[in-house]
Protein backbone atom coordinates (compact mmCIF):
# COMPACT_ATOMS: atom_id res chain seq x y z
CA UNK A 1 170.72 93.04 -1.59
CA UNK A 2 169.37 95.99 -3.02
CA UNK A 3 167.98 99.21 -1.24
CA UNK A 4 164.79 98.49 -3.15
CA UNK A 5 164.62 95.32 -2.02
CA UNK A 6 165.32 96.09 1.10
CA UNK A 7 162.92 98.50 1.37
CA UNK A 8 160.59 96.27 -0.05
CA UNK A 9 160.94 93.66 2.67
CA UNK A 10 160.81 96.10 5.46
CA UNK A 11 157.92 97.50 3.79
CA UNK A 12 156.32 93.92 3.40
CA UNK A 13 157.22 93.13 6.87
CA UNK A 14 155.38 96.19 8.19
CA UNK A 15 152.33 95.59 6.04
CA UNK A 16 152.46 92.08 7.52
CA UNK A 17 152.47 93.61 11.01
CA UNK A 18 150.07 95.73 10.24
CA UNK A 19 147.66 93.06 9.39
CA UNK A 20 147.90 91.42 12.63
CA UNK A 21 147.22 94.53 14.34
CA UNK A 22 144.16 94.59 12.22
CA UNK A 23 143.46 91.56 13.34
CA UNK A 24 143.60 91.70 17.19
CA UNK A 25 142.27 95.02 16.85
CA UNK A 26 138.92 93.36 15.07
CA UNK A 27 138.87 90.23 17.49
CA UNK A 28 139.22 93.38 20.71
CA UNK A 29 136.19 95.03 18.76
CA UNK A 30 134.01 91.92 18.19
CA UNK A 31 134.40 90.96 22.28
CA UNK A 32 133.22 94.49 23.02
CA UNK A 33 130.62 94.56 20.87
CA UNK A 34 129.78 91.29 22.32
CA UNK A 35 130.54 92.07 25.74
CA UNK A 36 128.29 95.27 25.16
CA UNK A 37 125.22 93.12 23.76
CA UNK A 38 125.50 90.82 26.64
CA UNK A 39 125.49 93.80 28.63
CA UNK A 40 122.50 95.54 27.21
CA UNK A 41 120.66 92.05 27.66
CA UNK A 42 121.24 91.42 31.31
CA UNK A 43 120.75 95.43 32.48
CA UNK A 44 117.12 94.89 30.49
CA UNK A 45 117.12 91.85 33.09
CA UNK A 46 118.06 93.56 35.51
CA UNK A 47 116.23 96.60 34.74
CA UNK A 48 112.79 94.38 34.44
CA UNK A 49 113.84 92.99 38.12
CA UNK A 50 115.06 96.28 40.06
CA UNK A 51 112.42 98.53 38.74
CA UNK A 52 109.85 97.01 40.62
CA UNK A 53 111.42 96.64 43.41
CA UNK A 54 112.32 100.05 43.47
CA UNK A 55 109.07 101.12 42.51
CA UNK A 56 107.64 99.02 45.87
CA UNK A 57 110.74 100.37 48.19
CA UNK A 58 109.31 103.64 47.09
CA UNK A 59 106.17 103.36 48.09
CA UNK A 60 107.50 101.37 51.33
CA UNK A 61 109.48 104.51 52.19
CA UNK A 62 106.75 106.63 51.62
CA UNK A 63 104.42 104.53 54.28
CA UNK A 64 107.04 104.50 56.48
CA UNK A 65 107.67 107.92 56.52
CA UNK A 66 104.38 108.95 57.20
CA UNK A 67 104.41 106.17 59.72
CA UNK A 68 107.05 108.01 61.57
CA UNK A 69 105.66 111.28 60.87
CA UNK A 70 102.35 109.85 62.80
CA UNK A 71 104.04 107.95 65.77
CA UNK A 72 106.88 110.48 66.16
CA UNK A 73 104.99 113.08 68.16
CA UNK A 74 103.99 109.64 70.45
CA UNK A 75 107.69 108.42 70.64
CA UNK A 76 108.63 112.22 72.24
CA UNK A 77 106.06 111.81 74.93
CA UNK A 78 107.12 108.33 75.58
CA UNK A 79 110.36 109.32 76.08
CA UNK A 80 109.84 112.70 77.89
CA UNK A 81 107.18 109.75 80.42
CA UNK A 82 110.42 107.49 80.47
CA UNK A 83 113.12 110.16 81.13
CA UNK A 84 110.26 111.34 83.86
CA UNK A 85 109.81 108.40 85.86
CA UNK A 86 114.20 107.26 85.76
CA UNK A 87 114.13 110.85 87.60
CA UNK A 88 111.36 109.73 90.04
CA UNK A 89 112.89 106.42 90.41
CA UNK A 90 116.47 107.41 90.87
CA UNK A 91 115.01 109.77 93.93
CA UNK A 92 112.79 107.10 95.26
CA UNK A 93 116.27 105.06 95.17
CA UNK A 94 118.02 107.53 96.85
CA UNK A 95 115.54 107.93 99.65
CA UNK A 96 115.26 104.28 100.18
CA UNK A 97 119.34 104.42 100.69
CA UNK A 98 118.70 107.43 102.86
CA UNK A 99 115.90 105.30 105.26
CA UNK A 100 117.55 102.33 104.98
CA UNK A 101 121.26 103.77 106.51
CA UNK A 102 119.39 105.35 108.73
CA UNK A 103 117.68 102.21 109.96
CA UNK A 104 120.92 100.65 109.78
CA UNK A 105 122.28 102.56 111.87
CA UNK A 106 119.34 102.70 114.76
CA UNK A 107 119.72 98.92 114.45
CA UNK A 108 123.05 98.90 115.33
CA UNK A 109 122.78 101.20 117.97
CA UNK A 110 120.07 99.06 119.48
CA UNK A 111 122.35 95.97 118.84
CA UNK A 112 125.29 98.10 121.27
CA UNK A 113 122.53 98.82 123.72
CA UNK A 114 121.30 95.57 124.29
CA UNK A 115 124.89 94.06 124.37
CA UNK A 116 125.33 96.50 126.94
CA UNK A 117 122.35 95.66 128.74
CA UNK A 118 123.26 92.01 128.51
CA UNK A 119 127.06 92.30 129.66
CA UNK A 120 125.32 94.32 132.58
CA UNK A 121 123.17 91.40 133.44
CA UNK A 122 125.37 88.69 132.72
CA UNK A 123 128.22 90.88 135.12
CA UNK A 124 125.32 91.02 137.85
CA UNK A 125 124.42 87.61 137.73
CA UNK A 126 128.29 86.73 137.87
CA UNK A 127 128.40 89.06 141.07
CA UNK A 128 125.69 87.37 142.33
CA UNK A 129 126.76 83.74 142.12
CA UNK A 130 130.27 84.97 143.78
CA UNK A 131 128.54 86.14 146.50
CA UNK A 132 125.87 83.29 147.18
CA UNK A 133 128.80 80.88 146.79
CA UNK A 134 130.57 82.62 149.27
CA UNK A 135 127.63 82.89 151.20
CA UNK A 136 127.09 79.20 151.09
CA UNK A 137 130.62 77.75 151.54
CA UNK A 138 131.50 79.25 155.13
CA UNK A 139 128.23 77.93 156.96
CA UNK A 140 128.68 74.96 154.74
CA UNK A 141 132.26 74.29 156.19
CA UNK A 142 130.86 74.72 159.68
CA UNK A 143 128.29 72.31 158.86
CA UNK A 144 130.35 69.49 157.35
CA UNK A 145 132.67 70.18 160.16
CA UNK A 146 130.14 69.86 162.74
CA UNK A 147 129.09 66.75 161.43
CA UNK A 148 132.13 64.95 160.62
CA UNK A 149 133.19 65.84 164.92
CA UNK A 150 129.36 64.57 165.48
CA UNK A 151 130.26 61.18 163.33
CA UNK A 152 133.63 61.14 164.87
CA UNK A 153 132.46 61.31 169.01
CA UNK A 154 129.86 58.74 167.52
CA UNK A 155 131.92 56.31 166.32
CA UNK A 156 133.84 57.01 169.58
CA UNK A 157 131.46 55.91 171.58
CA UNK A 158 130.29 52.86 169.49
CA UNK A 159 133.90 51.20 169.69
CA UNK A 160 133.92 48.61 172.60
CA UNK A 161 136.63 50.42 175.17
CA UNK A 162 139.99 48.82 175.57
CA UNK A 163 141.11 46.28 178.00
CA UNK A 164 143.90 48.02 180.09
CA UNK A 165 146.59 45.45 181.57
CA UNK A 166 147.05 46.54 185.28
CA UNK A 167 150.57 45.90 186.23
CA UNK A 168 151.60 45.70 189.61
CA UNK A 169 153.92 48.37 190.92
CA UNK A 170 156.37 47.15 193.76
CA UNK A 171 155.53 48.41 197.07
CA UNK A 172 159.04 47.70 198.70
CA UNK A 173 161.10 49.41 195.47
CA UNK A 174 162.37 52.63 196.72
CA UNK A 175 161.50 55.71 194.39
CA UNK A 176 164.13 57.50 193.22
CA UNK A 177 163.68 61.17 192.24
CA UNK A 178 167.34 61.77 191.14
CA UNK A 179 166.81 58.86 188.27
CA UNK A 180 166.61 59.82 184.66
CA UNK A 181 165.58 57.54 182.67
């Protein structure tokens, strides 16, 4: 082989390559130009869709701002009213603790006073029943002891009296005083 030819093939070979570049390059530029028509079409879509939308969001906005410019002098005062009566609340809260500790604790110091009281009476009564008891159970004794020797000489006296054997004692027998028996 020959530098020409050489040349020539290299040169034939680049030429070739350079064709298919030529080629991809023109299939790349026909998608974009297709992607770019397909993209004009749907942002005309889109376009038709959003701007009314937009147009109506305006106008929405615009109502509602002047909405909010109307009710926002209403909305202070409503809250100022609120934060108002959470302050009178919270001190009606805290007097209601205050008044109801404090009748919590006159109830209990009623409750120790009348378990006092009680203890006291229950402690008296106790006393009392001791002492009536005692009061009781000596004459009682006497009584039941006074009756049971009453129902004892009674009975006494109701049993038929014993016959008593009389035996003879010798009149000759001397006595003897020394005997021990």
């Amino acid at each position: 082989m020959t530098t020409e030819t050489f040349h020539l093939t290299v040169v034939i070979i680049a030429g070739v390559i350079l064709l298919m570049q030529l080629a991809v390059l023109s299939a790349i530029l026909l998608g974009v130009v297709k992607l770019s028509r397909t993209a004009r079409e749907k942002t005309s879509e889109l376009s038709g869709t959003i701007m009314p939308v937009l147009n109506s969001s305006r106008e929405l906005l615009t109502s509602v701002n002047s909405l909010i410019a109307k009710i926002e002098p209403r909305l202070d005062a409503a809250a100022t009213d609120l934060a108002t009566i959470t302050r009178s609340a919270q001190a009606q809260a805290v007097r209601f603790e205050s008044t109801a500790n404090d009748l919590q604790q006159r109830v209990h110091l009623q409750a120790v006073r009348i378990d006092g009281m009680a203890t006291s009476v229950l402690d008296s009564v106790d006393y009392a029943s001791r002492k009536v008891t005692d009061a009781v159970r000596g004459p009682a004794r006497r009584v039941s002891g006074a009756i049971a020797a009453v129902s004892a000489f009674v009975d006494t006296l109701m049993k038929p009296a014993p016959r008593r054997v009389v035996t003879p004692t010798p009149a000759s027998a001397p006595v003897d005083k020394d005997v021990v028996v």
